[in-house]
PDB file of N, CA and C in Angstrom:
ATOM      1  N   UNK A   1       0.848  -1.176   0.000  1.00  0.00           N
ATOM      2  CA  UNK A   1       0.000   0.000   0.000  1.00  0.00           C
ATOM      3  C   UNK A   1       0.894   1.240   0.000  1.00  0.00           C
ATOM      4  N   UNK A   2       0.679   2.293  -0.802  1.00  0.00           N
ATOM      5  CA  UNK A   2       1.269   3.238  -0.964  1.00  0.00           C
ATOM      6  C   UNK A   2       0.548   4.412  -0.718  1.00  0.00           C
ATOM      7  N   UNK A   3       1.080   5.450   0.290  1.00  0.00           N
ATOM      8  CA  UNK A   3       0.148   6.115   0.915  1.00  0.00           C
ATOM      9  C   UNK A   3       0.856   7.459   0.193  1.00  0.00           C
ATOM     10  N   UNK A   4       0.183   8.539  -0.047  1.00  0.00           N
ATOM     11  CA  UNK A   4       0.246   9.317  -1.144  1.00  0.00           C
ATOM     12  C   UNK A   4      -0.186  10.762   0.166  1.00  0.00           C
ATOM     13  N   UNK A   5       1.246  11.704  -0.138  1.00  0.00           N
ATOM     14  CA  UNK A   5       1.643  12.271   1.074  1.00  0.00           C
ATOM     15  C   UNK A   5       1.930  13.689   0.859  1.00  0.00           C
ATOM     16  N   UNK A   6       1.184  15.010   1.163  1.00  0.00           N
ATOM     17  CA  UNK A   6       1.337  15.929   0.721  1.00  0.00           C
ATOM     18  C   UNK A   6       2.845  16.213   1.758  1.00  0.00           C
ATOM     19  N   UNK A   7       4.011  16.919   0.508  1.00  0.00           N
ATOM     20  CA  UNK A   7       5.094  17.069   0.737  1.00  0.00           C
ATOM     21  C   UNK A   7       5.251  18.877   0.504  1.00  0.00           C
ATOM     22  N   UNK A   8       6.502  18.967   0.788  1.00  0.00           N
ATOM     23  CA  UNK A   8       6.766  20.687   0.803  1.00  0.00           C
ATOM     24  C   UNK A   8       6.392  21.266  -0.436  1.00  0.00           C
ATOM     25  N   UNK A   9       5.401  22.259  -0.436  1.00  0.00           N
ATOM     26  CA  UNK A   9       4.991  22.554  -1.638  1.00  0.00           C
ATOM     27  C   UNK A   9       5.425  24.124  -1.904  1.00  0.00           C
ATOM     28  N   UNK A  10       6.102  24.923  -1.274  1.00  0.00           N
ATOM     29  CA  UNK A  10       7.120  25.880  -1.365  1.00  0.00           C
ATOM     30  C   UNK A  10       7.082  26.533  -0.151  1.00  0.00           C
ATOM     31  N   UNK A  11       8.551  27.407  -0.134  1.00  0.00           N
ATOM     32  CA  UNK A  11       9.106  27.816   0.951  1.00  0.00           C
ATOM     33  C   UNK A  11       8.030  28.318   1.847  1.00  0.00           C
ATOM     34  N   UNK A  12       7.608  28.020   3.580  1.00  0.00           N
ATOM     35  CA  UNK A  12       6.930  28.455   4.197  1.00  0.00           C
ATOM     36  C   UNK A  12       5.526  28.449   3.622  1.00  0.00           C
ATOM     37  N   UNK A  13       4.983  28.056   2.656  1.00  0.00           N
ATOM     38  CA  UNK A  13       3.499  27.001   2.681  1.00  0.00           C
ATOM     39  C   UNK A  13       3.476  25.509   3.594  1.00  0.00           C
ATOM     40  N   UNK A  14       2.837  26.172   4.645  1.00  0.00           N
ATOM     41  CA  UNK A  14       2.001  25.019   5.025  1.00  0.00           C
ATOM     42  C   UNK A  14       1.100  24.192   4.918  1.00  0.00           C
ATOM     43  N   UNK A  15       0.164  24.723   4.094  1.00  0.00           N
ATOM     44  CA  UNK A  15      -1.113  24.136   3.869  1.00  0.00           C
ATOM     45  C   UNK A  15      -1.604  24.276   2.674  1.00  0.00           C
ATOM     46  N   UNK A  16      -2.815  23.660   2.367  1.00  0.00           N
ATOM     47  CA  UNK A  16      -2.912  23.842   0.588  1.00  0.00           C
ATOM     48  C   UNK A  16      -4.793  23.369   0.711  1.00  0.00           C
ATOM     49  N   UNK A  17      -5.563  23.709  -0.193  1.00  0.00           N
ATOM     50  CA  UNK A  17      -6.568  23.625  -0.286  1.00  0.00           C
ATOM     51  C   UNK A  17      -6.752  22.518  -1.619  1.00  0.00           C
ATOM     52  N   UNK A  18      -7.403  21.047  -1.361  1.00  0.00           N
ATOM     53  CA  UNK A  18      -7.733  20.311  -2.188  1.00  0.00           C
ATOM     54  C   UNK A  18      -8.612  21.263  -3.182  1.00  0.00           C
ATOM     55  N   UNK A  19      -8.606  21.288  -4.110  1.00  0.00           N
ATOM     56  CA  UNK A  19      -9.462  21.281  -5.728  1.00  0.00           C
ATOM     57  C   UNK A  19     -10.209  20.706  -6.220  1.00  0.00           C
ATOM     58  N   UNK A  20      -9.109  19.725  -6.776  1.00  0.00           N
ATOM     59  CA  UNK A  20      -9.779  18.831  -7.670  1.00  0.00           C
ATOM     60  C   UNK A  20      -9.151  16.950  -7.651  1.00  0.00           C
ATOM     61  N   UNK A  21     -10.038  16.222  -7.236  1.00  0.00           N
ATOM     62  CA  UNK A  21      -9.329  14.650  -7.332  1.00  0.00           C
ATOM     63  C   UNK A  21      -9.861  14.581  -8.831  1.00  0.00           C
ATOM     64  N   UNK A  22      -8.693  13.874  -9.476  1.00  0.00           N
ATOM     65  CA  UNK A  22      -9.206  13.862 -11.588  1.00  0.00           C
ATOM     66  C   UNK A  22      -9.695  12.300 -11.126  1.00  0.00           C
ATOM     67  N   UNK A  23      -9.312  11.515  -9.855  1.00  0.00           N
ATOM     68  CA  UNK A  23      -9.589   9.764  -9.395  1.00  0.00           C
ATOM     69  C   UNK A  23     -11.002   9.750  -9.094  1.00  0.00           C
ATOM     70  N   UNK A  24     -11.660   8.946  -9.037  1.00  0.00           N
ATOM     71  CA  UNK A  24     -12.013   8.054  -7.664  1.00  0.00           C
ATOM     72  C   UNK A  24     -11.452   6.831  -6.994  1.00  0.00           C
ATOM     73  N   UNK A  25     -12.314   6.514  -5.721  1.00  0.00           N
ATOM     74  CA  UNK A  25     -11.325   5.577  -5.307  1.00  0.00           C
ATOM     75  C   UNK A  25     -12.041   4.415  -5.669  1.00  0.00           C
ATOM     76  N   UNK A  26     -11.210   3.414  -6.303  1.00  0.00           N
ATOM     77  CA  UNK A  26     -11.606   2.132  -7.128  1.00  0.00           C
ATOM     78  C   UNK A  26     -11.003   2.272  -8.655  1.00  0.00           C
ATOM     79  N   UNK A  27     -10.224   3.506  -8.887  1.00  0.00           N
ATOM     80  CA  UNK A  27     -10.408   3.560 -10.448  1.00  0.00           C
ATOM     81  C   UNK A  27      -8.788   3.442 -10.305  1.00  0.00           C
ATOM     82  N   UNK A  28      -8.376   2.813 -11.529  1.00  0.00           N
ATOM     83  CA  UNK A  28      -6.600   2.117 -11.510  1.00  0.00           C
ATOM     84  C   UNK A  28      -5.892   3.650 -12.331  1.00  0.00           C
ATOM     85  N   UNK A  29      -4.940   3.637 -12.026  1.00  0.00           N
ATOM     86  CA  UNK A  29      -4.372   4.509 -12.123  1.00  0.00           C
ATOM     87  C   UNK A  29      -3.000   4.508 -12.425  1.00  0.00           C
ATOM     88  N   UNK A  30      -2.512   5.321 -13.177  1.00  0.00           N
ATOM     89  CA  UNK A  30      -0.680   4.907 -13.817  1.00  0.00           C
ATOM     90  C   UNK A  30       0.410   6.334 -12.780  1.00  0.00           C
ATOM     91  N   UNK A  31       1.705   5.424 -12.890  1.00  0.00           N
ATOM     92  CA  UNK A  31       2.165   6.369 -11.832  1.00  0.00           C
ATOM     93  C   UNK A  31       2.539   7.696 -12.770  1.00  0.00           C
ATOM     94  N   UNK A  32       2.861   8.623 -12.207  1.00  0.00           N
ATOM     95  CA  UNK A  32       2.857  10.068 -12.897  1.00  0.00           C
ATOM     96  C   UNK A  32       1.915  10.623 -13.519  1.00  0.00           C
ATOM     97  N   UNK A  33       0.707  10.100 -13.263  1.00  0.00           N
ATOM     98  CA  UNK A  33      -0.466  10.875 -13.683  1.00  0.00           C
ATOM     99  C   UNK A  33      -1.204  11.882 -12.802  1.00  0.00           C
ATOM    100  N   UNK A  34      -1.467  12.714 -13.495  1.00  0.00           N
ATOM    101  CA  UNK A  34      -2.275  13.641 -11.921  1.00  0.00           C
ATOM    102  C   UNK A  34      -3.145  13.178 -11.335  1.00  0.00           C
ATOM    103  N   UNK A  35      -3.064  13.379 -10.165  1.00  0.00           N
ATOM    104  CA  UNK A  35      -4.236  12.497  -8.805  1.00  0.00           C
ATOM    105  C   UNK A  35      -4.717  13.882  -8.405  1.00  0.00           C
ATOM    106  N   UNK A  36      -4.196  14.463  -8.027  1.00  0.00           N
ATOM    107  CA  UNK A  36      -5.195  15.281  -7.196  1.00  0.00           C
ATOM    108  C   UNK A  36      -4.417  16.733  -7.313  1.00  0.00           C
ATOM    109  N   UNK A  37      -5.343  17.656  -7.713  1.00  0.00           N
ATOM    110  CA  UNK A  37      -4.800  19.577  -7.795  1.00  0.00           C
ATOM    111  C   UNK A  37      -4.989  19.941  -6.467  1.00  0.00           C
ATOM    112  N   UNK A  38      -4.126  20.891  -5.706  1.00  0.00           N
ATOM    113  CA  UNK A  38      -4.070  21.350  -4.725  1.00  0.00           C
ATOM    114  C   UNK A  38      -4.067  22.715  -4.910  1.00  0.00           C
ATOM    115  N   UNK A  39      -4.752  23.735  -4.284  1.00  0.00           N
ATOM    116  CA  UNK A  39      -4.176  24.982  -4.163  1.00  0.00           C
ATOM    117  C   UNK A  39      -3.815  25.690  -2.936  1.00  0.00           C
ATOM    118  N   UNK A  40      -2.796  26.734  -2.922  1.00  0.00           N
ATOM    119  CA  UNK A  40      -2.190  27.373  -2.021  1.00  0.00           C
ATOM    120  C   UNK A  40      -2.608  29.250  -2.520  1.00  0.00           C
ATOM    121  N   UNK A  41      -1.947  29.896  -1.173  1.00  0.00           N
ATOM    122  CA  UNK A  41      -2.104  31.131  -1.709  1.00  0.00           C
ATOM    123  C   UNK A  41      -1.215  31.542  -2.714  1.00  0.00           C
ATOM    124  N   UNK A  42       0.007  31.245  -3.292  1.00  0.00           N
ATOM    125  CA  UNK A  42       1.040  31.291  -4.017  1.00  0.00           C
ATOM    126  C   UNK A  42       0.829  30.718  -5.287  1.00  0.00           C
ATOM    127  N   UNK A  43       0.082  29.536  -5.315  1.00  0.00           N
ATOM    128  CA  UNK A  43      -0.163  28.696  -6.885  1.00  0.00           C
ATOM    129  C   UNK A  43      -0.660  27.401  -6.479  1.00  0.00           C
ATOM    130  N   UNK A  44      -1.121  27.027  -8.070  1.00  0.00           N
ATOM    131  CA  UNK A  44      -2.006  25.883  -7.997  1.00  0.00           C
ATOM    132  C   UNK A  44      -1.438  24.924  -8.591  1.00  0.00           C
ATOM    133  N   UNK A  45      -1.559  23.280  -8.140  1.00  0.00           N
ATOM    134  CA  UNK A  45      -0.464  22.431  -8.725  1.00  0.00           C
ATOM    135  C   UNK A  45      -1.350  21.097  -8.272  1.00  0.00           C
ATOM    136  N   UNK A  46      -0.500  20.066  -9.773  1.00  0.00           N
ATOM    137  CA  UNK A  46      -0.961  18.477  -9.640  1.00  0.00           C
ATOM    138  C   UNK A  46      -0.276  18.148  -8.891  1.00  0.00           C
ATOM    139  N   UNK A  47      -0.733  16.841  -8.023  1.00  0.00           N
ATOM    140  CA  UNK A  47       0.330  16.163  -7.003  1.00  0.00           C
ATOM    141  C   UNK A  47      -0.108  14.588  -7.957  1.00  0.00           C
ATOM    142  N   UNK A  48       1.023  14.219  -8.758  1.00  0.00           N
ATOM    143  CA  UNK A  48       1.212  12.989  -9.548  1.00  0.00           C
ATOM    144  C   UNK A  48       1.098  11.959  -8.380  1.00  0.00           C
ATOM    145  N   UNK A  49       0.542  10.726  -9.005  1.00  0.00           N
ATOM    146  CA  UNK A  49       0.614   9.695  -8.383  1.00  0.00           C
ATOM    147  C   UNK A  49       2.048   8.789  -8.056  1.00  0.00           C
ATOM    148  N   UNK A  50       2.536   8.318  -7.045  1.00  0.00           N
ATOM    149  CA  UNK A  50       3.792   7.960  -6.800  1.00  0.00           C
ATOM    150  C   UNK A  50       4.054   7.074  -7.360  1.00  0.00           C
ATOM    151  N   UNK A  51       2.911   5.806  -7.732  1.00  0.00           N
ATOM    152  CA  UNK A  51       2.927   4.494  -8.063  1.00  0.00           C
ATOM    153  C   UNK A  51       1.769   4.187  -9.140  1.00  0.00           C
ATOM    154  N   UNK A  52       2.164   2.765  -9.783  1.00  0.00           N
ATOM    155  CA  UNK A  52       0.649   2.245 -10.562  1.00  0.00           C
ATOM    156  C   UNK A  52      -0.077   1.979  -9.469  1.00  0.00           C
ATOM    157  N   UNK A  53      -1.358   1.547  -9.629  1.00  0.00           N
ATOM    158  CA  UNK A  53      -2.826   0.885  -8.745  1.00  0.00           C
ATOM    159  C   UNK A  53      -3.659   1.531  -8.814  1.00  0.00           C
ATOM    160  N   UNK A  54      -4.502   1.013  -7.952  1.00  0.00           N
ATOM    161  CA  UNK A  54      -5.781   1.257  -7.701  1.00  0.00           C
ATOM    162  C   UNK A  54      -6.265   2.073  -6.452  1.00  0.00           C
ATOM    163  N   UNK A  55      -6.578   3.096  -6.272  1.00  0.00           N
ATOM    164  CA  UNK A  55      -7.036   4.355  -5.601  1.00  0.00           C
ATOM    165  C   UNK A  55      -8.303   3.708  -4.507  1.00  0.00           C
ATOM    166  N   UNK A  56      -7.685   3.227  -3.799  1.00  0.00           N
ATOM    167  CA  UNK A  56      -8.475   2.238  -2.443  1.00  0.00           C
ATOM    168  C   UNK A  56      -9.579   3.360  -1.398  1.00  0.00           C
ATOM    169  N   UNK A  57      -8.392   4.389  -1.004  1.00  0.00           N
ATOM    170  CA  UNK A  57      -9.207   5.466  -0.162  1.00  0.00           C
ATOM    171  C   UNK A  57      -8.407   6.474  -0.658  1.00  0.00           C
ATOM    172  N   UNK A  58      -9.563   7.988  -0.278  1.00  0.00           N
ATOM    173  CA  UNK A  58      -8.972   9.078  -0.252  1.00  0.00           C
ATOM    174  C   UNK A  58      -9.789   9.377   0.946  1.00  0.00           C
ATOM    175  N   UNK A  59      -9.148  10.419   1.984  1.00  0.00           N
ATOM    176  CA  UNK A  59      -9.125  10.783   3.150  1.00  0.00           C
ATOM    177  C   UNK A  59      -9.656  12.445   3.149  1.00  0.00           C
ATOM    178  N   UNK A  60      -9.828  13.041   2.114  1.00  0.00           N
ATOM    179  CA  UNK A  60      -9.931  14.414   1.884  1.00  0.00           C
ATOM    180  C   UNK A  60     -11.143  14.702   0.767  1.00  0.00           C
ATOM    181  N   UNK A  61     -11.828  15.581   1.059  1.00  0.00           N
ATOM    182  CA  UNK A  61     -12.641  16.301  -0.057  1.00  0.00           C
ATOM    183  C   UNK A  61     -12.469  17.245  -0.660  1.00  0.00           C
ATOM    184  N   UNK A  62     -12.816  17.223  -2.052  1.00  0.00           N
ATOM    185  CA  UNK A  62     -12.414  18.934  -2.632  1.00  0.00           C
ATOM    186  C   UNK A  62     -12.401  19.784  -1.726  1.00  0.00           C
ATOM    187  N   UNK A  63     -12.222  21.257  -1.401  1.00  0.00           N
ATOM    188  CA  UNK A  63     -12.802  21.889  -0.542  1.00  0.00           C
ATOM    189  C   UNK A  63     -11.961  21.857   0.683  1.00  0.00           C
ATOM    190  N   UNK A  64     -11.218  21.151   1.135  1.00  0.00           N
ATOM    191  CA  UNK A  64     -10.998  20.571   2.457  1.00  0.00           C
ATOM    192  C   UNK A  64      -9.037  21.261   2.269  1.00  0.00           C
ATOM    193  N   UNK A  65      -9.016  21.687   3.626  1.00  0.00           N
ATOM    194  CA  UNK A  65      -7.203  22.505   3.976  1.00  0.00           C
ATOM    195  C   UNK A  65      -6.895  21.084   3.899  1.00  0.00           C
ATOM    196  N   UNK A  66      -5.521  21.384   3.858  1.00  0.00           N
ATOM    197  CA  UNK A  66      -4.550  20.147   4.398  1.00  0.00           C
ATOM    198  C   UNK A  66      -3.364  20.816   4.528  1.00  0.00           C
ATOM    199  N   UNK A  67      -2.758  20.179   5.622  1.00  0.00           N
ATOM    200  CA  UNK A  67      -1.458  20.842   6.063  1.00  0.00           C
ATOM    201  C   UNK A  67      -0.007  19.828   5.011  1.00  0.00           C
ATOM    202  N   UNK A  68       1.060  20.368   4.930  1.00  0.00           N
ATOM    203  CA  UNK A  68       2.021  19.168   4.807  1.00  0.00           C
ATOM    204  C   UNK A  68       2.715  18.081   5.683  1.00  0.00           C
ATOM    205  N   UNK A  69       2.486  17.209   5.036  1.00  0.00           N
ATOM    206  CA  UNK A  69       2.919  15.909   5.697  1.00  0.00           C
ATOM    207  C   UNK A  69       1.216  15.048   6.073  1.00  0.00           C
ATOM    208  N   UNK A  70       0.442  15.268   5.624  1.00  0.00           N
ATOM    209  CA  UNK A  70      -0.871  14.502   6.174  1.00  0.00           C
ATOM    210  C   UNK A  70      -0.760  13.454   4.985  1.00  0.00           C
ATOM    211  N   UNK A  71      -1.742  12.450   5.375  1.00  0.00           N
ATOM    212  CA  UNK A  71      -1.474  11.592   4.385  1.00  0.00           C
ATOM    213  C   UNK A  71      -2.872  11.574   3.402  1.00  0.00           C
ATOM    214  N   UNK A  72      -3.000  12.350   1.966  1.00  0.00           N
ATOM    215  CA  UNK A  72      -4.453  12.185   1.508  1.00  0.00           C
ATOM    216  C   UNK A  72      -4.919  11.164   0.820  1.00  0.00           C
ATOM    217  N   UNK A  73      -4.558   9.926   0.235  1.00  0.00           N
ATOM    218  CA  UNK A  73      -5.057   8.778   0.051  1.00  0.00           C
ATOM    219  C   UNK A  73      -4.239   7.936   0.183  1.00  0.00           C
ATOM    220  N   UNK A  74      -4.486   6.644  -0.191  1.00  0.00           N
ATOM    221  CA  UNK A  74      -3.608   5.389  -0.554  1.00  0.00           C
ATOM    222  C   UNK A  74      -4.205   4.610  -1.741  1.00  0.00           C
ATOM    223  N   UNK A  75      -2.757   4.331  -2.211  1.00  0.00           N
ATOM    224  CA  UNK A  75      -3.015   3.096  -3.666  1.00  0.00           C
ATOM    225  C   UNK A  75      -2.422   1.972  -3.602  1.00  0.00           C
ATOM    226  N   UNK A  76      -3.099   1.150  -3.640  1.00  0.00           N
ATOM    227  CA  UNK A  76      -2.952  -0.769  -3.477  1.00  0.00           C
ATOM    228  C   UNK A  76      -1.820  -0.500  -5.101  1.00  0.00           C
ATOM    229  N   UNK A  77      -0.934  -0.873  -4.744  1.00  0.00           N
ATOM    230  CA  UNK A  77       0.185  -1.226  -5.891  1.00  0.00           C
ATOM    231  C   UNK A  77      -0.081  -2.368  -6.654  1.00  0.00           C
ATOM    232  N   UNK A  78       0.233  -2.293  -7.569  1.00  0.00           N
ATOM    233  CA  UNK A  78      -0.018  -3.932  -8.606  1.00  0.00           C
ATOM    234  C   UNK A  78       1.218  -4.505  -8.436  1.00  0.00           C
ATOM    235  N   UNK A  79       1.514  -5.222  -8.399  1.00  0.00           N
ATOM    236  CA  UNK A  79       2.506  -6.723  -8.630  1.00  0.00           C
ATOM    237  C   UNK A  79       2.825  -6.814  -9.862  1.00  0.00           C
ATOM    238  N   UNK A  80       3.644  -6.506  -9.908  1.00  0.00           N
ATOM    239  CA  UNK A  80       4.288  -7.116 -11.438  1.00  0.00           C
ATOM    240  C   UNK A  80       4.868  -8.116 -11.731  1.00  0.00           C
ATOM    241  N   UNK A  81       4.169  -9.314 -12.653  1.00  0.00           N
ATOM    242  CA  UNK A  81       4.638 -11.041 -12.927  1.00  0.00           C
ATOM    243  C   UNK A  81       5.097 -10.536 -14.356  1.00  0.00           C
ATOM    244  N   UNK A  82       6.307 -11.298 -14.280  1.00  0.00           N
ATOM    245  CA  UNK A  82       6.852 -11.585 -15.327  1.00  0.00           C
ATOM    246  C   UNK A  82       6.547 -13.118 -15.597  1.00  0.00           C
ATOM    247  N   UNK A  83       5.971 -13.476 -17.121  1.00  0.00           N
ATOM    248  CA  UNK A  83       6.099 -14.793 -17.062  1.00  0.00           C
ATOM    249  C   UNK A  83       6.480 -15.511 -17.941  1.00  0.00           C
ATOM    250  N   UNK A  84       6.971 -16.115 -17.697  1.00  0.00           N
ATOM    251  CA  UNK A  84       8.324 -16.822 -18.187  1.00  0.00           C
ATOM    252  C   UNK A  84       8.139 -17.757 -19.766  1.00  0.00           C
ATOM    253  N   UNK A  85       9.116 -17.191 -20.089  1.00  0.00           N
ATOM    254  CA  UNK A  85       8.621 -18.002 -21.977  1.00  0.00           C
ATOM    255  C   UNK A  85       9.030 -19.577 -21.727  1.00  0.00           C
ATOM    256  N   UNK A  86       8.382 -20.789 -22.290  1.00  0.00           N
ATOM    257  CA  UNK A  86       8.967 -21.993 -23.185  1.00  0.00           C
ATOM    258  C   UNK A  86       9.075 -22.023 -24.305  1.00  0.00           C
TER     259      UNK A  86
END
């Protein structure tokens, strides 16, 4: 499980106002795609997904502060099989 973690989003911003989730949770998702827009008083920005999977929970609503370092969702990672030629 990969928990998806608002990080320093510039000097002396603490907090950031969710926007927009482009997810829901259940819908699979590729890593570096935008998950979720945040805004601050300074600017508005995608926070890419860290990993592939599937978007299990999100913890936040549009609308909703968040400080840095909270954790706003998690994604169940896929497994990757390689399988083997004869």
């Amino acid at each position: 499980m990969a928990k998806v973690i608002l990080t320093e989003i510039g000097e002396g911003v603490r907090e950031a106002t969710i926007s927009y989730w482009h997810f829901e949770e259940g819908d699979r998702i590729e890593e570096g795609e935008d998950l979720v827009e945040i805004a601050t008083d300074k600017s508005t920005q995608n926070i890419p997904a860290p990993c592939s999977g599937v978007l299990t929970e999100v913890f936040f609503e549009e609308g909703d502060i968040i400080e840095v370092g909270e954790v706003l969702a998690n994604i169940e990672e896929e497994e990757i099989s390689f399988e083997e030629e004869e």
